[in-house]
PDB file of N, CA and C in Angstrom:
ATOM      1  N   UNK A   1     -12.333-191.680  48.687  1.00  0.00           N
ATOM      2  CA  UNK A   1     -13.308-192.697  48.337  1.00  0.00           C
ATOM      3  C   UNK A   1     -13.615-192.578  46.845  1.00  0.00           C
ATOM      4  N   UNK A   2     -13.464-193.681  45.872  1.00  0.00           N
ATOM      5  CA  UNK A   2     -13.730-193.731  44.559  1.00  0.00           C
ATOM      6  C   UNK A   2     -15.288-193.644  44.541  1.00  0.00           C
ATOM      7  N   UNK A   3     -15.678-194.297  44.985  1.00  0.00           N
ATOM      8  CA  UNK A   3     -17.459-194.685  44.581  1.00  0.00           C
ATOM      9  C   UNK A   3     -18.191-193.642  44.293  1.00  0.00           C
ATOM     10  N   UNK A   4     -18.589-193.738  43.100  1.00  0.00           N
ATOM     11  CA  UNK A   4     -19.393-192.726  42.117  1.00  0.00           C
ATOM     12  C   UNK A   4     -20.418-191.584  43.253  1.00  0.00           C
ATOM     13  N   UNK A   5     -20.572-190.471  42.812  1.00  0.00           N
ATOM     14  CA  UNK A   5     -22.058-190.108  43.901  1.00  0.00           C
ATOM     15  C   UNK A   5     -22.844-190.047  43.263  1.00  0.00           C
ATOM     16  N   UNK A   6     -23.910-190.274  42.810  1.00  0.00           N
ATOM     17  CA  UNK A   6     -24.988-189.840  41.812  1.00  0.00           C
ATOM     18  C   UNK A   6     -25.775-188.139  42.381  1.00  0.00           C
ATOM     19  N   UNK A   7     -26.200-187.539  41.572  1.00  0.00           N
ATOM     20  CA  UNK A   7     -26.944-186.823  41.999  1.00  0.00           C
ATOM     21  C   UNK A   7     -28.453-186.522  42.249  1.00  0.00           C
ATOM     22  N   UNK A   8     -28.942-185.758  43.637  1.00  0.00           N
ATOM     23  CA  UNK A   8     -30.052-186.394  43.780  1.00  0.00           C
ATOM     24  C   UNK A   8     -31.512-186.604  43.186  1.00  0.00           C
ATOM     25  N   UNK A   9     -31.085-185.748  41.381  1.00  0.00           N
ATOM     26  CA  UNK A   9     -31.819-186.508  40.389  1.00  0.00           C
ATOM     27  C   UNK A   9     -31.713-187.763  39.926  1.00  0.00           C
ATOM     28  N   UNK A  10     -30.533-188.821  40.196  1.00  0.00           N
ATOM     29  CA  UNK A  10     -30.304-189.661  39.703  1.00  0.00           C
ATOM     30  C   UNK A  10     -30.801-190.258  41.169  1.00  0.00           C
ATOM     31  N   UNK A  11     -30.983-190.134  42.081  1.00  0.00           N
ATOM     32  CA  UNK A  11     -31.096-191.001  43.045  1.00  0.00           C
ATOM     33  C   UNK A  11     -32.688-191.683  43.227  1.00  0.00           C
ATOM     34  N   UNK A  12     -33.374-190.219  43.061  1.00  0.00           N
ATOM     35  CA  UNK A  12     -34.628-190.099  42.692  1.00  0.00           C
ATOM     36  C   UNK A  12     -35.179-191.187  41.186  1.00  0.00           C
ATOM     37  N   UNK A  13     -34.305-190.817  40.431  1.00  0.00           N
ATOM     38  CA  UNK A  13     -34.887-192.171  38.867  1.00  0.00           C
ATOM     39  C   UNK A  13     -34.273-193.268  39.554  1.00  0.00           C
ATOM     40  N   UNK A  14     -33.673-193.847  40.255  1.00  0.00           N
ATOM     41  CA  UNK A  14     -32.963-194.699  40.582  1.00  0.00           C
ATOM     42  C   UNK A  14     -34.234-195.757  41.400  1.00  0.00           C
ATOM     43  N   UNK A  15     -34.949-195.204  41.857  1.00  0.00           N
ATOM     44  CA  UNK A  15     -35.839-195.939  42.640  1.00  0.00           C
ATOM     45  C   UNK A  15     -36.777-196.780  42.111  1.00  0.00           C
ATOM     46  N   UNK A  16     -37.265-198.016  43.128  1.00  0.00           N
ATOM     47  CA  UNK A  16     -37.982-198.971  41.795  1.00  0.00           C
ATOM     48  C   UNK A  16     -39.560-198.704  42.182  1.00  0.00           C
ATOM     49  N   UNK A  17     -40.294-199.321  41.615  1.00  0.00           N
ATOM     50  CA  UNK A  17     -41.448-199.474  41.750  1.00  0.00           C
ATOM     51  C   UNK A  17     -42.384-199.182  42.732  1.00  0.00           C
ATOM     52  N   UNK A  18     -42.237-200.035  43.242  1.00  0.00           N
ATOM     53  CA  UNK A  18     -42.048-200.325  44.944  1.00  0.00           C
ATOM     54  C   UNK A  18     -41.578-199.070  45.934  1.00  0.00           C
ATOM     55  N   UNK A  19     -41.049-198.095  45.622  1.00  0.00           N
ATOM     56  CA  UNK A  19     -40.621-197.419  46.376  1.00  0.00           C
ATOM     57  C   UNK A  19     -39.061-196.907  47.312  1.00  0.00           C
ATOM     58  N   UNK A  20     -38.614-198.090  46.702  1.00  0.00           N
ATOM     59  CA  UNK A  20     -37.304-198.418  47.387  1.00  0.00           C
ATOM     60  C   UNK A  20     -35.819-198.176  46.612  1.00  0.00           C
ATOM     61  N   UNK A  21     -34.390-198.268  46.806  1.00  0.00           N
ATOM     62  CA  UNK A  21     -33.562-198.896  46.321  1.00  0.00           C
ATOM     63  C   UNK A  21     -33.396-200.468  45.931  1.00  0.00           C
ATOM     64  N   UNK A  22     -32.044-201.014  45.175  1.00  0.00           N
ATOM     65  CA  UNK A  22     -31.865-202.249  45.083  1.00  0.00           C
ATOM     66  C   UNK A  22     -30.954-202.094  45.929  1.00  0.00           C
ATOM     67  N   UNK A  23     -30.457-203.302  46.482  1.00  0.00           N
ATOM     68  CA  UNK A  23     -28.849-203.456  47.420  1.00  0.00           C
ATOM     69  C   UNK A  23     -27.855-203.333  46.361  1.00  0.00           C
ATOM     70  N   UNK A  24     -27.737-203.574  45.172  1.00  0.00           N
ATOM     71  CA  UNK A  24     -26.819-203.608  44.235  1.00  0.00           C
ATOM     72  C   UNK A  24     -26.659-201.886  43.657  1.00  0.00           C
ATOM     73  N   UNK A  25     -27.729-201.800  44.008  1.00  0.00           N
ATOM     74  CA  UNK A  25     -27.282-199.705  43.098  1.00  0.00           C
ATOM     75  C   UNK A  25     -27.145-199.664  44.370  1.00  0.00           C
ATOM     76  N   UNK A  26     -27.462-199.439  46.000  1.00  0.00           N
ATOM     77  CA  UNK A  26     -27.154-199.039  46.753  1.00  0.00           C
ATOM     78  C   UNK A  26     -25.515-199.440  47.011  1.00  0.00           C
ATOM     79  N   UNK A  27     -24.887-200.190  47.065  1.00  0.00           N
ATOM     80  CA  UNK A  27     -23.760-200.594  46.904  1.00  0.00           C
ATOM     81  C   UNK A  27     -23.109-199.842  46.057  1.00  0.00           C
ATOM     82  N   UNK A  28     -23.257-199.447  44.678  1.00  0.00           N
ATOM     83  CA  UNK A  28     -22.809-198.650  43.918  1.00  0.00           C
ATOM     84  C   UNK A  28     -22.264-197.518  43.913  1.00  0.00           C
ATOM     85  N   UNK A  29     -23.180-197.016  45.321  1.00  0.00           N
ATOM     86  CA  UNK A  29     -22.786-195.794  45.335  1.00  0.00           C
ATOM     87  C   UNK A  29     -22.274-195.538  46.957  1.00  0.00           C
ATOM     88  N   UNK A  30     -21.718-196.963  47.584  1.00  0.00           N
ATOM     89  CA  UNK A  30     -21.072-196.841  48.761  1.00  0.00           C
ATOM     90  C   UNK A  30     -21.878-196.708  50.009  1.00  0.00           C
ATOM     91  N   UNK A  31     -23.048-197.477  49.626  1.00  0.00           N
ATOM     92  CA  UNK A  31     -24.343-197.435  50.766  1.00  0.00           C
ATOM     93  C   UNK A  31     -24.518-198.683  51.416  1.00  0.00           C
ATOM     94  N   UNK A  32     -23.924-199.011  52.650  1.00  0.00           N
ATOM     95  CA  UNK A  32     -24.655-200.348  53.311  1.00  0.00           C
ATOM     96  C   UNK A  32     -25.341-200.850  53.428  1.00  0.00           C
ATOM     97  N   UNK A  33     -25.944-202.330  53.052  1.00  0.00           N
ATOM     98  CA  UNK A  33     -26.990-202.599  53.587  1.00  0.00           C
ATOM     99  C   UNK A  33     -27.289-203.623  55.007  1.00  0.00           C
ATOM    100  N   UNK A  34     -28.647-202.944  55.361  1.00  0.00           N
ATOM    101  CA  UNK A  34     -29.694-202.091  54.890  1.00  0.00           C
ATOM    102  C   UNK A  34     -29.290-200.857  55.255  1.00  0.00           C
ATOM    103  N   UNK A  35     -29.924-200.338  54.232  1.00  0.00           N
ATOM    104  CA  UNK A  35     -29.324-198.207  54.033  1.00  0.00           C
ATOM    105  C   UNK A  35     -29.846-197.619  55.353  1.00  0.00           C
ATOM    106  N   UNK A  36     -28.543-197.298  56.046  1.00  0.00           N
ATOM    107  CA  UNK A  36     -28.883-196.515  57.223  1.00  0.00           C
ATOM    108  C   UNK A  36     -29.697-195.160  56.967  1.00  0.00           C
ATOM    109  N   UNK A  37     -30.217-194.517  58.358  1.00  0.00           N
ATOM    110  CA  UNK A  37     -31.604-193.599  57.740  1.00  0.00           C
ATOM    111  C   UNK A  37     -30.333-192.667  57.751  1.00  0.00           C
ATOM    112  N   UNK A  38     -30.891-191.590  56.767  1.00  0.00           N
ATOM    113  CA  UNK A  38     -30.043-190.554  56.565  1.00  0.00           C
ATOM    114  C   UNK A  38     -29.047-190.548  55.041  1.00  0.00           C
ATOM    115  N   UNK A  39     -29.115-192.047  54.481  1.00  0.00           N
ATOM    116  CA  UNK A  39     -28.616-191.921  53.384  1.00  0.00           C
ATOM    117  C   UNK A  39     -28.257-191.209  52.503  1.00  0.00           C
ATOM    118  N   UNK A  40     -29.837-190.725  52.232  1.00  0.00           N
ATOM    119  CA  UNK A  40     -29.898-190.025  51.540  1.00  0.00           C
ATOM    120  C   UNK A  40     -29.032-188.196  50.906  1.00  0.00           C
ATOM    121  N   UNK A  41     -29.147-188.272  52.261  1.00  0.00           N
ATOM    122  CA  UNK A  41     -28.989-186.822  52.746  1.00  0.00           C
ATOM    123  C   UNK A  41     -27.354-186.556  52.827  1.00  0.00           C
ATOM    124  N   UNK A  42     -26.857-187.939  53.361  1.00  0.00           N
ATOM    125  CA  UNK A  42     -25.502-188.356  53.512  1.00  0.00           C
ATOM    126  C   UNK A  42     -25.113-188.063  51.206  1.00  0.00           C
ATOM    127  N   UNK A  43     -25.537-188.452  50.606  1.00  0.00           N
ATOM    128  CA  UNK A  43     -25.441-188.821  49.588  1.00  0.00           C
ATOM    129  C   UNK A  43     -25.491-187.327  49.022  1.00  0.00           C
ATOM    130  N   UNK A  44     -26.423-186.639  49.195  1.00  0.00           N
ATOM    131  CA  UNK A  44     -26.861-185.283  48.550  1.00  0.00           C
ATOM    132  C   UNK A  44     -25.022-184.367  48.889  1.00  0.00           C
ATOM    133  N   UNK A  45     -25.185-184.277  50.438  1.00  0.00           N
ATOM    134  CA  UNK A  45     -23.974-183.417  50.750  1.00  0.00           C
ATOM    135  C   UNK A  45     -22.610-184.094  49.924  1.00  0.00           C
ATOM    136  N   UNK A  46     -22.382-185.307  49.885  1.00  0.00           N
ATOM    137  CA  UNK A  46     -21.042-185.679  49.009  1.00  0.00           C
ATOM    138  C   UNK A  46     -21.070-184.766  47.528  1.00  0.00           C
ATOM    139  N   UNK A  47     -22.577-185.192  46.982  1.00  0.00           N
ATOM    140  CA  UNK A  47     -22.880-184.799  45.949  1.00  0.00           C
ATOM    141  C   UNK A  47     -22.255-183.153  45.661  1.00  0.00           C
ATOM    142  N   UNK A  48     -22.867-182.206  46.657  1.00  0.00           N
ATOM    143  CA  UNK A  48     -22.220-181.023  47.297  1.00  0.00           C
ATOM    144  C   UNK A  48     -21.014-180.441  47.258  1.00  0.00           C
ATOM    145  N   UNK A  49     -19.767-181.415  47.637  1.00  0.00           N
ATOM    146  CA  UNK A  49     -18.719-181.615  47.471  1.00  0.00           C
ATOM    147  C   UNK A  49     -18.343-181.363  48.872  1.00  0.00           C
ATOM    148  N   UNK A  50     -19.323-181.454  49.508  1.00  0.00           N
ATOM    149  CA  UNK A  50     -19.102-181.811  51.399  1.00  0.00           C
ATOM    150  C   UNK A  50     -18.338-182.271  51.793  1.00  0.00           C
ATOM    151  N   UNK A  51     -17.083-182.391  52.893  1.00  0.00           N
ATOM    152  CA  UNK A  51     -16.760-183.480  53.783  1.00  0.00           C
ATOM    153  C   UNK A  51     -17.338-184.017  54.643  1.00  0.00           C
ATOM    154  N   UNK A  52     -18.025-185.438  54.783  1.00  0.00           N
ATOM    155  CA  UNK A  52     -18.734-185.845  55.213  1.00  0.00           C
ATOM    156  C   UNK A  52     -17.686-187.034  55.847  1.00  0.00           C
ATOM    157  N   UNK A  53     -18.308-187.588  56.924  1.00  0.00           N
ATOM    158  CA  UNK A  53     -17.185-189.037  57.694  1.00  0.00           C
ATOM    159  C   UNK A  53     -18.296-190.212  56.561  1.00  0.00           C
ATOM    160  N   UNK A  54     -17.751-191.044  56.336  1.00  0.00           N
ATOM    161  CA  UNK A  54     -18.149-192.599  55.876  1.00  0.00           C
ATOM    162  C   UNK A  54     -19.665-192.759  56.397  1.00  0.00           C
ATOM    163  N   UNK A  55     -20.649-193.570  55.947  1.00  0.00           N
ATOM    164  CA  UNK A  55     -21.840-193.844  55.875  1.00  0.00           C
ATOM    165  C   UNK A  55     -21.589-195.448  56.624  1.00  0.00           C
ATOM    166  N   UNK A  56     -22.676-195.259  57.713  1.00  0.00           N
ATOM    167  CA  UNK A  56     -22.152-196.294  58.854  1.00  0.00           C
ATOM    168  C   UNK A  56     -23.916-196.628  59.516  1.00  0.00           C
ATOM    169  N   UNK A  57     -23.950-197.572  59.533  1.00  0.00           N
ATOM    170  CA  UNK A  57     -24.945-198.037  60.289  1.00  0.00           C
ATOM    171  C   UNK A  57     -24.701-197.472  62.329  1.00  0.00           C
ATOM    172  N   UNK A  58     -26.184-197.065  62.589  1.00  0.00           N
ATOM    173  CA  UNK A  58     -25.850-196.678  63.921  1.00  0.00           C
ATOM    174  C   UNK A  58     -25.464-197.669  65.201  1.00  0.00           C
ATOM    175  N   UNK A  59     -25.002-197.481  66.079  1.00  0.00           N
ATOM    176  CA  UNK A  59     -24.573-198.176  66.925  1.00  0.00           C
ATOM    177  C   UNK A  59     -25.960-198.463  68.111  1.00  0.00           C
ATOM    178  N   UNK A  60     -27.333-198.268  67.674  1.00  0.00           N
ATOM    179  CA  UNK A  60     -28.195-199.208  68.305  1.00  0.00           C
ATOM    180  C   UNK A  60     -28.657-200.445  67.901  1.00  0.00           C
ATOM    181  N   UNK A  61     -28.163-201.417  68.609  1.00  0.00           N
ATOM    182  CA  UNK A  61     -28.867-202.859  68.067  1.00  0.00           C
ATOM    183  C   UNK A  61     -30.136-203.090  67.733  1.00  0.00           C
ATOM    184  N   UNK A  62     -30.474-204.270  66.501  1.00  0.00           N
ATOM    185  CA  UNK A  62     -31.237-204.174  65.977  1.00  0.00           C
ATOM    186  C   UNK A  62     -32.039-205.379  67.057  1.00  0.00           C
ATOM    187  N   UNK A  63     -33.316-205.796  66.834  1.00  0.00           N
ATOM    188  CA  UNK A  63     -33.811-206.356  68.077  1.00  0.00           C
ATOM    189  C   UNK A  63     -33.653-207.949  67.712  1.00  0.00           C
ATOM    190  N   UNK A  64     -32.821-208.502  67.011  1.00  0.00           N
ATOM    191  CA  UNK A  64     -31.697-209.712  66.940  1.00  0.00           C
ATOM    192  C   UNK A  64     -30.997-209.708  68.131  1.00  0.00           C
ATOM    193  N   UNK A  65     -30.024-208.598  68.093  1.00  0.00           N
ATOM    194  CA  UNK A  65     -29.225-208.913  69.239  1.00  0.00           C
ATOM    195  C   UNK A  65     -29.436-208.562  70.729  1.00  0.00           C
ATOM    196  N   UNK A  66     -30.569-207.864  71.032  1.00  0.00           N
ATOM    197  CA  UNK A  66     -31.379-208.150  72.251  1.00  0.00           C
ATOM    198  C   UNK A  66     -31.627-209.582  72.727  1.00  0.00           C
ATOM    199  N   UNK A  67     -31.595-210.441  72.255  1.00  0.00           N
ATOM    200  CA  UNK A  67     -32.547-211.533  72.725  1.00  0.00           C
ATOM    201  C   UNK A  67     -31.128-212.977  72.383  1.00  0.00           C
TER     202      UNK A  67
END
């Protein structure tokens, strides 16, 4: 996987105002949106130089596709 990792000082300045990411830096750094929980953490261990599997939204539906 090319996509940059930042480290989790950069992830930390990275945040806006508000509290959050943008979808566009999240993208940047190979993050779906909306950023599945665990991102973060997913992000730190790459950082690490971890083998980690791909960053994936979980397989419980969101309450859209209930109904």
């Amino acid at each position: 996987m090319s996509t940059y990792v930042p480290s989790p000082d950069e992830v930390a300045a990275a945040q806006t105002a508000q509290g959050g990411w943008s979808k566009k830096q999240l993208g940047q750094w190979g993050v779906p949106w909306p950023p599945p929980q665990g991102w973060r953490k997913h992000l730190e261990a790459r950082w690490r130089g971890e083998d980690v599997p791909p960053l994936e939204h979980s397989e419980t539906p969101d309450q859209d596709t209930l109904f």
